[in-house]
C-alpha atoms as a PDB file:
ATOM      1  CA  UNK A   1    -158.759  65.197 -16.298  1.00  0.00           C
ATOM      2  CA  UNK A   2    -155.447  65.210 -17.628  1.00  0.00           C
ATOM      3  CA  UNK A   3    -152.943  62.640 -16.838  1.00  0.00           C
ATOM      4  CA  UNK A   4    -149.552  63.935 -15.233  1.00  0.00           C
ATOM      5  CA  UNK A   5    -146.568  63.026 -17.536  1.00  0.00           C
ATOM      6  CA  UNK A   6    -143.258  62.931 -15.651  1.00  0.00           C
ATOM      7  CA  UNK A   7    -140.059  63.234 -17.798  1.00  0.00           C
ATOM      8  CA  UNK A   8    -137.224  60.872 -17.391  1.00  0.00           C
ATOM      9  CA  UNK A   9    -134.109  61.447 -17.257  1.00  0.00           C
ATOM     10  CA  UNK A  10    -133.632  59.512 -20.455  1.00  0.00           C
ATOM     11  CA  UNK A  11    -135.608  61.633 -22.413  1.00  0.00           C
ATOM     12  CA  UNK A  12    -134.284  64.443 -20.953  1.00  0.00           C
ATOM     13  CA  UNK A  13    -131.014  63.627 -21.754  1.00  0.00           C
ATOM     14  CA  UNK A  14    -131.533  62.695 -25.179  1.00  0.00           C
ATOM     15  CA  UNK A  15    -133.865  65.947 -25.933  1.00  0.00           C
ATOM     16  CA  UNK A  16    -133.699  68.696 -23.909  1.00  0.00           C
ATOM     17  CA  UNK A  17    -129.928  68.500 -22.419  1.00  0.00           C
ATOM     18  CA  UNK A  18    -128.607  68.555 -26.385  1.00  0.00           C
ATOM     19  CA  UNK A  19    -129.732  72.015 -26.469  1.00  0.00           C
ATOM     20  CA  UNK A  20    -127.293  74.398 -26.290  1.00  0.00           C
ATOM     21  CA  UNK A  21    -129.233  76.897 -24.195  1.00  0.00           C
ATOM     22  CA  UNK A  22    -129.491  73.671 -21.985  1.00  0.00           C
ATOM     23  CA  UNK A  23    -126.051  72.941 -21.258  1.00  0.00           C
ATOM     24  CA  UNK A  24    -125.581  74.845 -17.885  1.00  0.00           C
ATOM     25  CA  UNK A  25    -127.686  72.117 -16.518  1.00  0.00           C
ATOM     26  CA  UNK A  26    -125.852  69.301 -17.856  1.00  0.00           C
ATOM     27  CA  UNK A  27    -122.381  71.459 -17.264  1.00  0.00           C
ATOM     28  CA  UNK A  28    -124.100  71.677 -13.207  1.00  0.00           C
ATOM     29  CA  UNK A  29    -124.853  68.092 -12.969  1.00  0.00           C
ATOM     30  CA  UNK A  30    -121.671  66.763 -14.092  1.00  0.00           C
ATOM     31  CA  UNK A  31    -119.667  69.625 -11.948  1.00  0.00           C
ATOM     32  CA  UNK A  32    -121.285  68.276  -8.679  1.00  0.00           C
ATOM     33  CA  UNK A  33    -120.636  64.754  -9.792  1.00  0.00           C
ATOM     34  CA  UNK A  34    -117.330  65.233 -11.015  1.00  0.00           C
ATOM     35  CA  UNK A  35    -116.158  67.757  -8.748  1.00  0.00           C
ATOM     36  CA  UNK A  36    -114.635  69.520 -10.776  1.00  0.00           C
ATOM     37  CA  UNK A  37    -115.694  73.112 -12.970  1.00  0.00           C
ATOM     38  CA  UNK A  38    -116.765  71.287 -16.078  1.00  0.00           C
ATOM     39  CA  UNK A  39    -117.499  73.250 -19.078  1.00  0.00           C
ATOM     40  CA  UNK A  40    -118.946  71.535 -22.654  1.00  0.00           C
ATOM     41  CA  UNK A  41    -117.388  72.365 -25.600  1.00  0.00           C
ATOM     42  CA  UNK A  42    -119.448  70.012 -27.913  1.00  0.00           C
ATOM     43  CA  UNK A  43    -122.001  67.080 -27.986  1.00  0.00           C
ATOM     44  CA  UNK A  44    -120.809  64.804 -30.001  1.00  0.00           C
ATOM     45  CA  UNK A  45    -122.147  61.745 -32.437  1.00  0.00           C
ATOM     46  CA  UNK A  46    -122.789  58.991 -30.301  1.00  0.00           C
ATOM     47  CA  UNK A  47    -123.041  55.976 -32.802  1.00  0.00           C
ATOM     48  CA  UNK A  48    -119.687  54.689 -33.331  1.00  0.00           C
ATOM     49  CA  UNK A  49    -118.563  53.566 -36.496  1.00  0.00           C
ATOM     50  CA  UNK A  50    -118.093  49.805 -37.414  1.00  0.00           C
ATOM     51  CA  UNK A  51    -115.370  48.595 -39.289  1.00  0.00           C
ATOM     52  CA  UNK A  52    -117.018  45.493 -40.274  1.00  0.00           C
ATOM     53  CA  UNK A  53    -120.294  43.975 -40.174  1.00  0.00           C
ATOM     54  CA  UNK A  54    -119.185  41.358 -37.396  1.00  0.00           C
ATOM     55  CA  UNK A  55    -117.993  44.787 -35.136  1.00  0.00           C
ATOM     56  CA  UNK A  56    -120.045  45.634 -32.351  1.00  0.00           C
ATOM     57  CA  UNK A  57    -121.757  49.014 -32.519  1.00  0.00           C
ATOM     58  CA  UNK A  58    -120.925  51.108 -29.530  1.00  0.00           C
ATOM     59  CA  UNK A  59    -124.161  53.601 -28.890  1.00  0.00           C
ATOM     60  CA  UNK A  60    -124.232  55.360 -25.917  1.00  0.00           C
ATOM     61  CA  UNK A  61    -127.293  58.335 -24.397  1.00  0.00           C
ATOM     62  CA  UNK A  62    -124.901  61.254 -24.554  1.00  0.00           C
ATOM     63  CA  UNK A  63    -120.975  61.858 -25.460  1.00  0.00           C
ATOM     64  CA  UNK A  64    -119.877  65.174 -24.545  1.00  0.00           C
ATOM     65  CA  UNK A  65    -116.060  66.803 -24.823  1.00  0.00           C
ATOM     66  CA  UNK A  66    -115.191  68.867 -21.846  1.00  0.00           C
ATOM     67  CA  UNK A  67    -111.885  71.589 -22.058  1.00  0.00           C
ATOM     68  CA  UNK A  68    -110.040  69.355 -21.144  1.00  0.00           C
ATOM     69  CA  UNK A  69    -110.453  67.357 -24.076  1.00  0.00           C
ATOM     70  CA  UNK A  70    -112.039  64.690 -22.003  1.00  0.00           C
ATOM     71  CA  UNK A  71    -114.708  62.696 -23.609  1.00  0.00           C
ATOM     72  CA  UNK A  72    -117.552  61.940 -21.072  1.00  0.00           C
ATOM     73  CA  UNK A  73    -119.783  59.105 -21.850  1.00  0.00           C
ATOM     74  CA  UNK A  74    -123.553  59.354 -20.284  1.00  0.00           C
ATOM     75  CA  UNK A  75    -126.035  56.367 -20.098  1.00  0.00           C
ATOM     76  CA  UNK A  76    -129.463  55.711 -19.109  1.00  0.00           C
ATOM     77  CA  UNK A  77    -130.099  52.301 -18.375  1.00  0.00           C
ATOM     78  CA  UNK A  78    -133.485  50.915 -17.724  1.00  0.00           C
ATOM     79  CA  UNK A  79    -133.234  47.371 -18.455  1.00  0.00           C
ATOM     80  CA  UNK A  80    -131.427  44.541 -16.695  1.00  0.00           C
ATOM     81  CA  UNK A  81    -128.492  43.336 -18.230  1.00  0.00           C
ATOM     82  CA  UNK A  82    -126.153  40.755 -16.465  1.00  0.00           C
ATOM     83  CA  UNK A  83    -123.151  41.696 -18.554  1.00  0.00           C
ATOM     84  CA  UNK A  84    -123.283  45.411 -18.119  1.00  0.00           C
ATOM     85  CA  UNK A  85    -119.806  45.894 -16.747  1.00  0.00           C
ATOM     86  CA  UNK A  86    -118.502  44.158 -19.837  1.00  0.00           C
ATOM     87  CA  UNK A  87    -120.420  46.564 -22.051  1.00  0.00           C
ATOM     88  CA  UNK A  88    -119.315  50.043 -20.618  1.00  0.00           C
ATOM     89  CA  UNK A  89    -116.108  48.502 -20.516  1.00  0.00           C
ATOM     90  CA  UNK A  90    -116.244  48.141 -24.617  1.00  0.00           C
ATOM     91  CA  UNK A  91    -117.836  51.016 -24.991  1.00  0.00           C
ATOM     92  CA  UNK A  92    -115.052  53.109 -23.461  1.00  0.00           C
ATOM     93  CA  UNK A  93    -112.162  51.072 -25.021  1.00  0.00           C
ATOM     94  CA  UNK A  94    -114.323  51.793 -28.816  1.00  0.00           C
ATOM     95  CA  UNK A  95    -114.358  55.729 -27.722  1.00  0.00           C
ATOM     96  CA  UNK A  96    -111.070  55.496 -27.003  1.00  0.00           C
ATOM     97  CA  UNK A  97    -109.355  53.574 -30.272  1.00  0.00           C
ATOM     98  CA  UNK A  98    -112.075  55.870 -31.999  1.00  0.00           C
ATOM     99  CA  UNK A  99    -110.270  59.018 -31.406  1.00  0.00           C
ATOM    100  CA  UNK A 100    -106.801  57.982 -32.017  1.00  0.00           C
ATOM    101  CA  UNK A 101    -105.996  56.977 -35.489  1.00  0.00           C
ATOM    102  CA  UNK A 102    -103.147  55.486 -36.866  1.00  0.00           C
ATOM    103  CA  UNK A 103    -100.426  57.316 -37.207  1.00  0.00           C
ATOM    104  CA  UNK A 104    -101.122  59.183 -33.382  1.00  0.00           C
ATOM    105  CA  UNK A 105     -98.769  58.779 -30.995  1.00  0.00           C
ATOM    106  CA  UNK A 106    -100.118  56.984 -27.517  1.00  0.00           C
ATOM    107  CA  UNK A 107     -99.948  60.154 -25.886  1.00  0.00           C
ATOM    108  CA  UNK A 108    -102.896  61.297 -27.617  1.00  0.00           C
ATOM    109  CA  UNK A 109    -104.948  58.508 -26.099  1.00  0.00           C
ATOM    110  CA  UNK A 110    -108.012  60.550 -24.715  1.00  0.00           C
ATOM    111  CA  UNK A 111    -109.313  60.311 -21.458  1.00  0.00           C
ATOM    112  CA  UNK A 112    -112.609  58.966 -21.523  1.00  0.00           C
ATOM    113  CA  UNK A 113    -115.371  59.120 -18.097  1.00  0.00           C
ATOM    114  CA  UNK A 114    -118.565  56.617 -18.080  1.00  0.00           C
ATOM    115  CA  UNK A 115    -121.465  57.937 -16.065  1.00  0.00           C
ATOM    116  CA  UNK A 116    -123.885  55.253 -15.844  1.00  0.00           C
ATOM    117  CA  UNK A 117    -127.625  56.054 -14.677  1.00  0.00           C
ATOM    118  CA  UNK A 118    -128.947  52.494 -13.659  1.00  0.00           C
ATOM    119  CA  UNK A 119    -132.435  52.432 -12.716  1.00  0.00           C
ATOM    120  CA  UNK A 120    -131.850  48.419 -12.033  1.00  0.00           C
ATOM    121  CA  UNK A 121    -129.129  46.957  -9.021  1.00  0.00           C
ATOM    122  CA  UNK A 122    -126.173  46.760 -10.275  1.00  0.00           C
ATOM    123  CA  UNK A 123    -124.145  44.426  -7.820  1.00  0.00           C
ATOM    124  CA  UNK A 124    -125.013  44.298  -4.203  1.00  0.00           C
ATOM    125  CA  UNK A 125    -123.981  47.494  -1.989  1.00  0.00           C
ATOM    126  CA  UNK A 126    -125.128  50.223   0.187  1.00  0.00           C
ATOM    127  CA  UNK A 127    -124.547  53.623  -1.716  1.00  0.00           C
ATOM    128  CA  UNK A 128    -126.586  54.915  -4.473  1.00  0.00           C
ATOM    129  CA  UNK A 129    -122.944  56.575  -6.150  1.00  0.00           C
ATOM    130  CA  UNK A 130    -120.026  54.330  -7.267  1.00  0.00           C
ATOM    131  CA  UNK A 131    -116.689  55.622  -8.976  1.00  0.00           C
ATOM    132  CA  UNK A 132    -114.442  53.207 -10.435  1.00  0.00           C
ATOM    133  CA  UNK A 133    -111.315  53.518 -11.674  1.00  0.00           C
ATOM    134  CA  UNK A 134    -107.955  51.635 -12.469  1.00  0.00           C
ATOM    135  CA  UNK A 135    -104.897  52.407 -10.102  1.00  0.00           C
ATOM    136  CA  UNK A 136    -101.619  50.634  -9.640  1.00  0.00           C
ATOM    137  CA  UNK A 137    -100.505  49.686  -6.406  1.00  0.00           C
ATOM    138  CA  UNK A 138     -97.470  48.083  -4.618  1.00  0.00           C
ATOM    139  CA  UNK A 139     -98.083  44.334  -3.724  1.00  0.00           C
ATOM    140  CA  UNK A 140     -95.505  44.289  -0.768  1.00  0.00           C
ATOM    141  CA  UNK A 141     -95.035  48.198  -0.165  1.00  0.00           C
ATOM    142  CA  UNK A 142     -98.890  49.295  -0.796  1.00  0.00           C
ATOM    143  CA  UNK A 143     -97.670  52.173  -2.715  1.00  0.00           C
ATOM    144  CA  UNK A 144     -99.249  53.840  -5.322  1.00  0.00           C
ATOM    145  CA  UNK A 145     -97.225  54.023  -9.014  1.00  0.00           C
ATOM    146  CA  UNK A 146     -96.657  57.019 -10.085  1.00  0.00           C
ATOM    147  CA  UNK A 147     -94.894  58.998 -13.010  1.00  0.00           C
ATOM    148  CA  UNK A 148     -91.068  59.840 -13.581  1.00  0.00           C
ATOM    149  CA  UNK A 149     -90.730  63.712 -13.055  1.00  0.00           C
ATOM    150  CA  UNK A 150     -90.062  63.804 -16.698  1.00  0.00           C
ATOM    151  CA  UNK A 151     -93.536  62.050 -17.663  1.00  0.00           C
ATOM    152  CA  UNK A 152     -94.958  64.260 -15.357  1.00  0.00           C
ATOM    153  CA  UNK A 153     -93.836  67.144 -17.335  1.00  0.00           C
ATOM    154  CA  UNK A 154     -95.171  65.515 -19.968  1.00  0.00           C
ATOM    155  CA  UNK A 155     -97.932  64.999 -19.363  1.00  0.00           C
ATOM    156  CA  UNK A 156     -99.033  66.974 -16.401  1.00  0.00           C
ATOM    157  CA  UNK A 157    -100.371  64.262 -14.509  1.00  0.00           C
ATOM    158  CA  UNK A 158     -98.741  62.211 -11.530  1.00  0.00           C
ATOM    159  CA  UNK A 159    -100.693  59.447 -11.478  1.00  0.00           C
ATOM    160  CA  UNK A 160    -101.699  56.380 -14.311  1.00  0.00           C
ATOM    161  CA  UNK A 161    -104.814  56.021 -13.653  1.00  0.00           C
ATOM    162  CA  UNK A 162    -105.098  60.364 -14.549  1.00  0.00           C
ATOM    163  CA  UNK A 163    -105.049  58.217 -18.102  1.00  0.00           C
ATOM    164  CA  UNK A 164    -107.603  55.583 -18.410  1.00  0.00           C
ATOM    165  CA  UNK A 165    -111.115  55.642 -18.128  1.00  0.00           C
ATOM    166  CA  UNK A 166    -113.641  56.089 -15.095  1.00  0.00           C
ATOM    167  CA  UNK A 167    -116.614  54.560 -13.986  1.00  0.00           C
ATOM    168  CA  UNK A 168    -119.759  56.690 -11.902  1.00  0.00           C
ATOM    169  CA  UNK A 169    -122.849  54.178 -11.416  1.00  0.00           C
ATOM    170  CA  UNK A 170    -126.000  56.159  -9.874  1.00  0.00           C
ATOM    171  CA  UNK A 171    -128.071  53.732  -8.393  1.00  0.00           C
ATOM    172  CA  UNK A 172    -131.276  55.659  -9.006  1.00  0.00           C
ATOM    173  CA  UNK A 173    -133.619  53.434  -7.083  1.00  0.00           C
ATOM    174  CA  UNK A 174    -131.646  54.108  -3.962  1.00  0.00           C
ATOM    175  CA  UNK A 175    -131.823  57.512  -4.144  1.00  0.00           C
ATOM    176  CA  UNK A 176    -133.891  58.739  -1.172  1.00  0.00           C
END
């Protein structure tokens, strides 16, 4: 009798979502997530580069680019790690100071999205879906910061936090 092999999302991610003919899938799955019409341009490498040998290497499941130029960072984590918050939090700063070299101006920064598939509890809490992100508000007034009219032209965005990264943890285990 032959033995029923399930595939993981790891390996599906790292195989069969890289395909090209496979990309509505991955395009679907980060839509929903996202909630927003996401389209892939590319997959890219997703082995940084070290300057040095003392540099920490920065390898992440999947690394996609979507038309909006942002980079989207996918991971698959099996394995207990204590410091896990530490290490998406390098990984997106090294994706970011990766695709800004030297003579860029800061406005190029790119805006970089972590999805994180944990398969072990991350923290203690109820939902199975977290999103994370970094936002600047008033001590005394409780307003939110946002841009001068003529960064907003600019830039198109109202809102900081439309530049730095963002955090999604799936708590797969809690899924029902």
């Amino acid at each position: 009798m032959n033995k029923r092999r399930l595939i993981s999302p790891d390996w599906a991610l790292k195989r069969l979502l890289r395909s090209k003919a496979n990309y509505e899938v991955l395009e679907g799955f980060l839509s929903e997530l996202l909630k927003d019409d996401i389209e892939i341009l590319e997959i890219l490498e997703n082995e940084s580069n070290k300057d040095s040998a003392r540099d920490k290497s920065n390898r992440v499941d999947m690394k996609v680019r979507n038309r909006k130029q942002e980079l989207i960072l996918i991971e698959v984590q099996y394995e207990r790690e204590f410091d896990y918050l530490q290490r998406i939090l390098f990984a997106t700063a090294k994706v970011v100071t990766e695709h800004l070299s030297t003579a860029e101006r800061y406005e190029n920064v790119v805006k970089v999205i972590s999805i994180n598939i944990l398969y072990f509890d991350l923290g203690h809490g109820e939902d199975y879906v977290y999103h994370g992100k970094t936002q600047f508000q008033g001590i005394h007034c409780h307003d939110k910061l946002r841009l001068n009219t003529k960064q907003q032209e600019l830039f198109g965005k109202q809102y900081p936090h439309e530049f730095y990264p963002e955090y999604y943890f799936l708590k797969i285990n809690q899924f029902d």
